[in-house]
N, C-alpha and C. Protein backbone atom coordinates (compact mmCIF):
# COMPACT_ATOMS: atom_id res chain seq x y z
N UNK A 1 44.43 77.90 -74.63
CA UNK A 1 44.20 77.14 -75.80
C UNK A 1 44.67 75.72 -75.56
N UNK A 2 43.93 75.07 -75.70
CA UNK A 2 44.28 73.74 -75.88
C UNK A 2 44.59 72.90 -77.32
N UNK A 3 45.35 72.23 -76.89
CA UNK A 3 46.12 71.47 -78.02
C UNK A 3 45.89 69.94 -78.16
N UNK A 4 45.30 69.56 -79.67
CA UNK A 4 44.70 68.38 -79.84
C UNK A 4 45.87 67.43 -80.04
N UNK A 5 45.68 65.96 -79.53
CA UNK A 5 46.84 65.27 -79.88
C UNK A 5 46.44 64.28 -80.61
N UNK A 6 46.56 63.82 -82.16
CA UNK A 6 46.20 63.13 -82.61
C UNK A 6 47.06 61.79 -82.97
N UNK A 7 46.14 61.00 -82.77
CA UNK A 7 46.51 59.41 -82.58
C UNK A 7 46.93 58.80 -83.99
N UNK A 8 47.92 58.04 -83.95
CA UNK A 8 48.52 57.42 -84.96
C UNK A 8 47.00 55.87 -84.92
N UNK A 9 47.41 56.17 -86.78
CA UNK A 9 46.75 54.99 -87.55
C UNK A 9 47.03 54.01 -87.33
N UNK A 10 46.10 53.26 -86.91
CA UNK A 10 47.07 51.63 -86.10
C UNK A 10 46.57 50.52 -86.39
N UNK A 11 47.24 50.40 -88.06
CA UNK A 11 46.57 49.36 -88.97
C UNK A 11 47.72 48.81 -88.80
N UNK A 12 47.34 46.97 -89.60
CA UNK A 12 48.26 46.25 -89.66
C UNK A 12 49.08 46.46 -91.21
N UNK A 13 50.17 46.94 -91.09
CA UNK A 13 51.10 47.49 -92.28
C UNK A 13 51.15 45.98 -93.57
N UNK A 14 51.79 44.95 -92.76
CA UNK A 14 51.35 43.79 -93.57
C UNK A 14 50.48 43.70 -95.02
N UNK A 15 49.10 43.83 -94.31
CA UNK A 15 48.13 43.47 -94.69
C UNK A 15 48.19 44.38 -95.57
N UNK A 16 47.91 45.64 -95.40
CA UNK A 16 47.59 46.82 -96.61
C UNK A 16 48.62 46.57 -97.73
N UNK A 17 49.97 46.76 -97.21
CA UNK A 17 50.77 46.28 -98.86
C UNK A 17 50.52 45.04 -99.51
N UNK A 18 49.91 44.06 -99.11
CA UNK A 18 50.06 43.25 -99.88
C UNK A 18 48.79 43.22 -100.58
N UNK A 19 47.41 44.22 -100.57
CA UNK A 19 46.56 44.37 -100.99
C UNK A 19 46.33 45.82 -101.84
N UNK A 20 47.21 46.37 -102.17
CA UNK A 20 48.03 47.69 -102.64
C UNK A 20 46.96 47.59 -103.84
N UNK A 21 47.62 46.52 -104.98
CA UNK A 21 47.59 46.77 -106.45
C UNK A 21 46.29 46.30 -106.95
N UNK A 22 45.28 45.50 -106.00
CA UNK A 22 44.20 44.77 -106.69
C UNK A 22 43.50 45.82 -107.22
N UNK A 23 43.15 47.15 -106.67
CA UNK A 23 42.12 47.81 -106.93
C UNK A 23 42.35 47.90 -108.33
N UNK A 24 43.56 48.61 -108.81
CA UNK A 24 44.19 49.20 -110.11
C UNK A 24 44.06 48.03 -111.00
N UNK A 25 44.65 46.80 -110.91
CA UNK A 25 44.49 45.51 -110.94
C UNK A 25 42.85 45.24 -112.11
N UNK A 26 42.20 45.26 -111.10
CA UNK A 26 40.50 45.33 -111.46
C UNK A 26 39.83 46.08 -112.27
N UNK A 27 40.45 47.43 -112.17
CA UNK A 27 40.13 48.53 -112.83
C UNK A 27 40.89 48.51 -114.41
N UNK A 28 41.87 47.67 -114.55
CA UNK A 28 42.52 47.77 -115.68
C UNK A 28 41.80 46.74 -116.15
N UNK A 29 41.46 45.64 -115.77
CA UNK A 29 40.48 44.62 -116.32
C UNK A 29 39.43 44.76 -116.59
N UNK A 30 38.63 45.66 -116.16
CA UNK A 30 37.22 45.88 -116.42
C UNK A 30 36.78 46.66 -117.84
N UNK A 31 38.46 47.90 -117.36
CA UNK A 31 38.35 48.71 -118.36
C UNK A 31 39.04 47.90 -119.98
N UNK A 32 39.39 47.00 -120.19
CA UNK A 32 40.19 46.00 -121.12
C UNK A 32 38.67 45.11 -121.74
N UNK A 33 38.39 44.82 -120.77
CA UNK A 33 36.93 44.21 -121.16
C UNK A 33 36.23 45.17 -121.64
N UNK A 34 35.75 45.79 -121.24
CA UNK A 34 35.10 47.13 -122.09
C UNK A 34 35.52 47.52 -123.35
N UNK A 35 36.33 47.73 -123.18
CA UNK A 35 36.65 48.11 -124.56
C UNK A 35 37.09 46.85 -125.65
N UNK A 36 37.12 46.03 -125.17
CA UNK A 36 36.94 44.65 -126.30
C UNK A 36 35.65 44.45 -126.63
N UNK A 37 34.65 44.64 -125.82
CA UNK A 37 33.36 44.56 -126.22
C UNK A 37 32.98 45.55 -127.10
N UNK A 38 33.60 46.61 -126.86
CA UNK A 38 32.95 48.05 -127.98
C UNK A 38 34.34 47.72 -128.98
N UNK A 39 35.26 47.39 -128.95
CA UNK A 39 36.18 46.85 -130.61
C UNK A 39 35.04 45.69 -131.58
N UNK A 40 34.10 44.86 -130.80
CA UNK A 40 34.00 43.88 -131.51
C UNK A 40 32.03 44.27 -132.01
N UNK A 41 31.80 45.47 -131.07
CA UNK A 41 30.57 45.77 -131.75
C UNK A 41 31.09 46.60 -132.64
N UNK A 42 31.91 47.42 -132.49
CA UNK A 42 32.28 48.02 -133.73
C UNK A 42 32.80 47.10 -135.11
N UNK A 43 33.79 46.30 -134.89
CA UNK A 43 33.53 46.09 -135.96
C UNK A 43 32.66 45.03 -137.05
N UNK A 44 31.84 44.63 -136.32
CA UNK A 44 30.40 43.86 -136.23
C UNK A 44 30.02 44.83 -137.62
N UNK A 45 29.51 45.58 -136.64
CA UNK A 45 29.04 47.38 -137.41
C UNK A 45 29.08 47.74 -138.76
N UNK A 46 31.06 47.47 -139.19
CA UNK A 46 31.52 47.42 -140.23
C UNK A 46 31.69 46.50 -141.19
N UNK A 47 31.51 45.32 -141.07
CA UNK A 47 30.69 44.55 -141.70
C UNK A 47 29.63 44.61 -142.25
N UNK A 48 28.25 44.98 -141.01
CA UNK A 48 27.02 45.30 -141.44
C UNK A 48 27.14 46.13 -142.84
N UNK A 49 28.00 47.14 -142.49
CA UNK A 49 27.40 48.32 -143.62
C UNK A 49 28.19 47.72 -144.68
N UNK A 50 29.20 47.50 -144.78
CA UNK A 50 29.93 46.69 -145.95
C UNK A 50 29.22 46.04 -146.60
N UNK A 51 28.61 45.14 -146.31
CA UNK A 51 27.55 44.11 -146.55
C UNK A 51 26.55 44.56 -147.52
N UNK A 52 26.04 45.85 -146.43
CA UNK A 52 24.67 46.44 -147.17
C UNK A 52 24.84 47.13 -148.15
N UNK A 53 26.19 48.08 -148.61
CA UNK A 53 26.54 48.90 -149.54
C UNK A 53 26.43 48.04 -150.40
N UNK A 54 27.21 46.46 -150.15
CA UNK A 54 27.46 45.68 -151.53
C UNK A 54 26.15 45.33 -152.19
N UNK A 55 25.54 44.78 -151.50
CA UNK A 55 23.49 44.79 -152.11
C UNK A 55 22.94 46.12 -152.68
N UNK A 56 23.42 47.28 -152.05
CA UNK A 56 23.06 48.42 -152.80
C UNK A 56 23.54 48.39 -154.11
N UNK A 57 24.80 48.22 -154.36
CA UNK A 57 25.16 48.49 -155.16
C UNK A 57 25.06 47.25 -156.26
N UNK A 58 24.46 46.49 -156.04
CA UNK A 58 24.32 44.95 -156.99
C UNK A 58 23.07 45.36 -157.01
N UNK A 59 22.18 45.90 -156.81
CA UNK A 59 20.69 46.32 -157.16
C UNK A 59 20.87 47.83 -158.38
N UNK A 60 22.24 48.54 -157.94
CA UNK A 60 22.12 49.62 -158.95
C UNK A 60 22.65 49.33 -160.36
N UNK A 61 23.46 47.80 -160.07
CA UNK A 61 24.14 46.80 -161.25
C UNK A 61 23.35 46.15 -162.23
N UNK A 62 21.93 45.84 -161.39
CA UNK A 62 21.30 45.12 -161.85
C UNK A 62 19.64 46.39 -162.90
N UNK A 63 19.52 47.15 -161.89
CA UNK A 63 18.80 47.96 -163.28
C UNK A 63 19.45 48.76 -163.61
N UNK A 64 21.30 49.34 -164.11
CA UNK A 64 21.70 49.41 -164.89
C UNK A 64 21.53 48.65 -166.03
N UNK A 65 21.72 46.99 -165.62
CA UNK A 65 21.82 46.38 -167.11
C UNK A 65 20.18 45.63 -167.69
N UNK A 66 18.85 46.00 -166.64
CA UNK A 66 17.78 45.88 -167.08
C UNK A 66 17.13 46.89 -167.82
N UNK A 67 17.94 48.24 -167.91
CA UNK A 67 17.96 49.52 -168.37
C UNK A 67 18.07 49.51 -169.48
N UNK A 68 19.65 49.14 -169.80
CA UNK A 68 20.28 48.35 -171.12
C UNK A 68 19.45 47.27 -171.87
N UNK A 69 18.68 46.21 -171.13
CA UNK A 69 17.78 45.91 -171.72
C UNK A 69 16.40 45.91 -172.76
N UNK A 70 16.48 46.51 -171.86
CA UNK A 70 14.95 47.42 -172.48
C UNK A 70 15.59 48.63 -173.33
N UNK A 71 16.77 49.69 -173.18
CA UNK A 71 17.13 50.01 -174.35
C UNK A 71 17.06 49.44 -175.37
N UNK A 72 17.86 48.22 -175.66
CA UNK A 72 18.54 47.44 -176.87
C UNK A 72 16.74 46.94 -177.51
N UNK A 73 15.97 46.44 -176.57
CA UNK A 73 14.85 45.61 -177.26
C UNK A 73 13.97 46.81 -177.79
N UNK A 74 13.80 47.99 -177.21
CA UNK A 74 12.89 49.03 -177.86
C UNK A 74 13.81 49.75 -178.92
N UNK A 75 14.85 49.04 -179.31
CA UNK A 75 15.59 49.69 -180.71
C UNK A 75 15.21 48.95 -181.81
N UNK A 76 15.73 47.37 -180.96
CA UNK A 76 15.27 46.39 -182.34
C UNK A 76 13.53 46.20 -182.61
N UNK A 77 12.99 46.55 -181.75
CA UNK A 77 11.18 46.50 -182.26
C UNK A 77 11.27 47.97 -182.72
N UNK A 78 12.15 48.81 -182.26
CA UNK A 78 11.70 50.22 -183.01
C UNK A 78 12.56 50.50 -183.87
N UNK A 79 12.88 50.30 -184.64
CA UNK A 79 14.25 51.06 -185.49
C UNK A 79 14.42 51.89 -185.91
N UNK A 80 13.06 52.74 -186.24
CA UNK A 80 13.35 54.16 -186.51
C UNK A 80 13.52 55.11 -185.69
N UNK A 81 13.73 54.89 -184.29
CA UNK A 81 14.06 55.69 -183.26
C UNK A 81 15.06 55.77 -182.62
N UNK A 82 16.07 56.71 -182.26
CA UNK A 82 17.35 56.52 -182.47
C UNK A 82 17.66 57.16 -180.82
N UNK A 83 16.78 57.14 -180.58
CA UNK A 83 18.04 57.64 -178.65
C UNK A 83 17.09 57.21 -177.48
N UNK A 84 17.62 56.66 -176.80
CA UNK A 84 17.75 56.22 -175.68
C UNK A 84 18.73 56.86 -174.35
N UNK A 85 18.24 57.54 -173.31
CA UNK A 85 19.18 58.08 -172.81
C UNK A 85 20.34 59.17 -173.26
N UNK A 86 19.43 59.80 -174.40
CA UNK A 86 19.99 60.88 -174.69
C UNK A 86 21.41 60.14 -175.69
N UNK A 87 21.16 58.62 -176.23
CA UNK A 87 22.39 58.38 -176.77
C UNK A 87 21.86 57.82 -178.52
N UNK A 88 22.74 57.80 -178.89
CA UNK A 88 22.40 57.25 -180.35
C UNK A 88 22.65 56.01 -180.71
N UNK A 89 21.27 55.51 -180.53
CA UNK A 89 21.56 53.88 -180.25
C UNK A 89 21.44 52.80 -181.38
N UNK A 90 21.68 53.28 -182.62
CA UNK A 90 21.97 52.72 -183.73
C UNK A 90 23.31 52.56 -183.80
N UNK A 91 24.16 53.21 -183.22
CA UNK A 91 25.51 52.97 -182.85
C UNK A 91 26.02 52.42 -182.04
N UNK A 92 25.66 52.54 -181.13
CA UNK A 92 25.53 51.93 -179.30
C UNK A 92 25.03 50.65 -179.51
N UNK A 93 23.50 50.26 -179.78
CA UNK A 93 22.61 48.89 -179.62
C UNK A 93 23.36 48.19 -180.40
N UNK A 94 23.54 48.30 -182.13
CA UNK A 94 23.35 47.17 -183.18
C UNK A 94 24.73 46.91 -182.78
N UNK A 95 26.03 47.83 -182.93
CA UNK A 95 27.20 47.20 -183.22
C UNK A 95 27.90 46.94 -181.78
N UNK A 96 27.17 47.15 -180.66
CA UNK A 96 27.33 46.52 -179.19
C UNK A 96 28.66 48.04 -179.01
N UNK A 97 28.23 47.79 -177.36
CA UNK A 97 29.14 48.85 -176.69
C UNK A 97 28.69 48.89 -175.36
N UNK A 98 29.66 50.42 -174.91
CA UNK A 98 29.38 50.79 -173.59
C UNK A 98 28.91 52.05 -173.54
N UNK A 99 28.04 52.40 -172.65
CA UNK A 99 27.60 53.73 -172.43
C UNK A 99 27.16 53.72 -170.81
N UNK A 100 27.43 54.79 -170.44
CA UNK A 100 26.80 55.62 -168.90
C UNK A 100 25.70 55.59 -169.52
N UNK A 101 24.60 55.77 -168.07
CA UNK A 101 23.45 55.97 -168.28
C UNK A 101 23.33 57.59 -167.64
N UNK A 102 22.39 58.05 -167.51
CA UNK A 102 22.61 59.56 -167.00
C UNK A 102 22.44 59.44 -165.61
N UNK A 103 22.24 58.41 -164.80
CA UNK A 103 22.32 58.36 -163.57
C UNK A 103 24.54 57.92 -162.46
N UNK A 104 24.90 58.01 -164.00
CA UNK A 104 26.18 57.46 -164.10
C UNK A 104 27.10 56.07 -163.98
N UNK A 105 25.80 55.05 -164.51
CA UNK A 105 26.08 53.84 -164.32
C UNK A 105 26.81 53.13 -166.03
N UNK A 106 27.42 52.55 -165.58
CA UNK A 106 27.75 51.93 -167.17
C UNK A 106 26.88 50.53 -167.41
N UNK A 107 26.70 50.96 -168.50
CA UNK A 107 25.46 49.52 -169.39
C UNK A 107 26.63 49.04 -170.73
N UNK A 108 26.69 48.07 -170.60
CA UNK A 108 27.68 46.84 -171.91
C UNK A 108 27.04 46.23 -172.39
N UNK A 109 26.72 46.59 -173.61
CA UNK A 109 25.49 45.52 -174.60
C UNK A 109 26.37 44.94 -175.50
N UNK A 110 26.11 43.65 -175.86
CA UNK A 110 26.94 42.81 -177.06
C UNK A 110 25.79 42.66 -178.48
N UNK A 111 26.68 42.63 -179.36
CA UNK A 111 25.97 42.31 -180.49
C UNK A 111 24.87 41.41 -180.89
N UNK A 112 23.63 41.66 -180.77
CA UNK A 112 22.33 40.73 -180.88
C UNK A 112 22.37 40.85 -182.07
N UNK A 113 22.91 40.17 -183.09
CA UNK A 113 23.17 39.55 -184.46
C UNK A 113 22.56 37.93 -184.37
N UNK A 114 23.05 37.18 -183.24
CA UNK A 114 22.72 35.50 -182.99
C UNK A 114 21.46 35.47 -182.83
N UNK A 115 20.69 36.53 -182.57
CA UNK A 115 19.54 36.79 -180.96
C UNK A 115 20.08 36.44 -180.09
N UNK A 116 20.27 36.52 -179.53
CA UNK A 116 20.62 36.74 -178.31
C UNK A 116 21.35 38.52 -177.46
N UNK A 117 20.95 39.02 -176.55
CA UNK A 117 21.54 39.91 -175.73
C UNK A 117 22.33 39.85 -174.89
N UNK A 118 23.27 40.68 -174.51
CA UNK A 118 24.01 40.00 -173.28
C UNK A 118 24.21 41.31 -173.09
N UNK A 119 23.30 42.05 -171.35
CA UNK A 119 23.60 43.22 -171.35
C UNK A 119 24.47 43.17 -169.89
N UNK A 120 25.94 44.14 -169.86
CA UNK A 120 26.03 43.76 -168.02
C UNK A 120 25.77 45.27 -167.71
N UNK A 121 25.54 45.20 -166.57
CA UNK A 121 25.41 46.63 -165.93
C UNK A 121 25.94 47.00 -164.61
N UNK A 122 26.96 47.71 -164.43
CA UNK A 122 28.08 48.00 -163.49
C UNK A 122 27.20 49.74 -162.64
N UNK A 123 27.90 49.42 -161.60
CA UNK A 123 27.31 50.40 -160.34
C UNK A 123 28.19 51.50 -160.84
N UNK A 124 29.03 51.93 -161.56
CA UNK A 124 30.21 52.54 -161.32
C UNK A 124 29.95 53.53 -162.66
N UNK A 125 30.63 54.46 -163.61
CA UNK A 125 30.87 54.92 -165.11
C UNK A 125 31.50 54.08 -165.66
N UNK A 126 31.77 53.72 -166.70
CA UNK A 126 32.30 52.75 -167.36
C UNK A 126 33.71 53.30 -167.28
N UNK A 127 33.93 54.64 -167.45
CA UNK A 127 35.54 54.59 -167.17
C UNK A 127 36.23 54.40 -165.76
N UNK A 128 35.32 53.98 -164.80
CA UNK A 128 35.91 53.42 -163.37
C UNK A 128 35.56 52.07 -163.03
N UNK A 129 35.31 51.40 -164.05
CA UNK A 129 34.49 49.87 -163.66
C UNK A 129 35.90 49.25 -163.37
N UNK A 130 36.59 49.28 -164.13
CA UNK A 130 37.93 48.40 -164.58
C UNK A 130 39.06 48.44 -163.22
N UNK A 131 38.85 49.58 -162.44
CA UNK A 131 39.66 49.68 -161.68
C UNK A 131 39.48 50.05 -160.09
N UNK A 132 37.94 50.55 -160.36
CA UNK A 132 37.98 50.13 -158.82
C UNK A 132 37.68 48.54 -158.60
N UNK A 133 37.95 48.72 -156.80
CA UNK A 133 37.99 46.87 -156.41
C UNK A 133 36.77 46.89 -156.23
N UNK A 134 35.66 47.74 -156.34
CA UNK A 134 34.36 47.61 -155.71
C UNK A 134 33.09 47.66 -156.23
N UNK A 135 33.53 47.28 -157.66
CA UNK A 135 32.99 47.34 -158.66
C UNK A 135 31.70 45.92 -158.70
N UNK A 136 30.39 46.35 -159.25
CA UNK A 136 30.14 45.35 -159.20
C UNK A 136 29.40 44.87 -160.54
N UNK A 137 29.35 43.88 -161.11
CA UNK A 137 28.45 43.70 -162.10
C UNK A 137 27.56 43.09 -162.01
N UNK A 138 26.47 43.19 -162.96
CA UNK A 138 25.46 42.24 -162.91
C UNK A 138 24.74 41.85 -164.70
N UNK A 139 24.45 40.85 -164.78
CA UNK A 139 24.37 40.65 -166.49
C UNK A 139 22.66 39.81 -166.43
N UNK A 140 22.12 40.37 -167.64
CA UNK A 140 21.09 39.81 -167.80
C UNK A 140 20.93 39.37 -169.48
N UNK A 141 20.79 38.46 -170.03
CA UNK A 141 20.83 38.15 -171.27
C UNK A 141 19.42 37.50 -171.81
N UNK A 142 18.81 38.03 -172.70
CA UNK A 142 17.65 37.75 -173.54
C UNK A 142 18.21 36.80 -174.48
N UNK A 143 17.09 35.75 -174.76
CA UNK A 143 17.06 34.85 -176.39
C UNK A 143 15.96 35.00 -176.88
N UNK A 144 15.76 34.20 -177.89
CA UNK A 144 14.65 34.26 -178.71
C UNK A 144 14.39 35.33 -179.54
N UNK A 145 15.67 36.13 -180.01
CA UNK A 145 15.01 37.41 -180.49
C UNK A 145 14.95 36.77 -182.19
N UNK A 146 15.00 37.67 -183.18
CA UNK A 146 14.94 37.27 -184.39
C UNK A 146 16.58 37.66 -184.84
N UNK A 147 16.72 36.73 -185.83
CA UNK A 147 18.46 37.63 -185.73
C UNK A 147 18.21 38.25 -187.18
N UNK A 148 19.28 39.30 -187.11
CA UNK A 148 19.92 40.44 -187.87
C UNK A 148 20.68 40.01 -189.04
C-alpha cells in the first residue's frame, strides 16, 4: 500500500487576512439595500391604500348626505308621506336631526324653515361619527326652497 503525501497550501497568509471580511462586508450591504428598498415600497403601498379608503369613504359621505337630500325635498313636495328609509320623517325632516340610513351611514338635516337645507352625510352611524378619527363628512345644502 502506498501512502499519499499531501502538500501544504502555499498561499500568501498576508494577503488572505487582510481580505477576510469584504465578502460578509458586501453581503451585509446588499442585503441592507434590499431591504430599504422593500421598507420604502412598502410603505409607498400604505399610503396608496390610505389614500384610497379616504376617497372611498368621502364618496359614501357624500351620497349619504345626497340621500338626505332627496329625503328632506320629497317630504316637503310630499307631505303626506311620512317614511323615508323606513323612518318617520315628519319628525326627522321638518324639526331637523340625525338618522342612519339602512346602509349604516348617518345623514344630519337642519331645519329648512329659512329654505334653505343643510344636509351632512358621514361614512360612519351617527353614534360613531363623533369619535372615530376617520370619520368623514360631506355637506350639501339646497336654497330656493319656499319657507315654512
Amino acid at each position: 500500500m502506498q501512502r499519499l503525501k499531501l502538500k501544504k497550501n502555499r498561499t500568501c497568509h498576508g494577503k488572505l487576512e487582510r481580505s477576510r471580511g469584504f465578502v460578509l462586508l458586501y453581503t451585509i450591504l446588499v442585503a441592507s439595500l434590499v431591504l430599504l428598498f422593500a421598507l420604502g415600497i412598502t410603505n409607498t403601498a400604505y399610503k396608496e391604500a390610505v389614500l384610497s379608503s379616504s376617497a372611498r369613504d368621502a364618496g359614501y359621505s357624500f351620497f349619504a348626505a345626497d340621500s338626505g337630500v332627496e329625503c328632506a325635498l320629497f317630504m316637503i313636495y310630499n307631505p303626506g308621506s311620512s317614511s323615508c328609509f323606513g323612518f318617520d320623517l315628519i319628525v326627522n325632516m321638518i324639526t331637523a336631526g340625525s338618522f342612519d340610513s339602512p346602509d349604516g351611514y348617518c345623514i344630519n338635516v337642519t331645519n329648512p324653515s329659512d329654505g334653505v337645507i343643510e344636509v351632512r352625510g358621514y361614512n360612519l352611524p351617527c353614534n360613531q361619527k363623533d369619535v372615530n378619527p376617520r370619520s368623514v363628512e360631506r355637506a350639501i345644502r339646497v336654497s330656493g326652497l319656499p319657507p315654512f
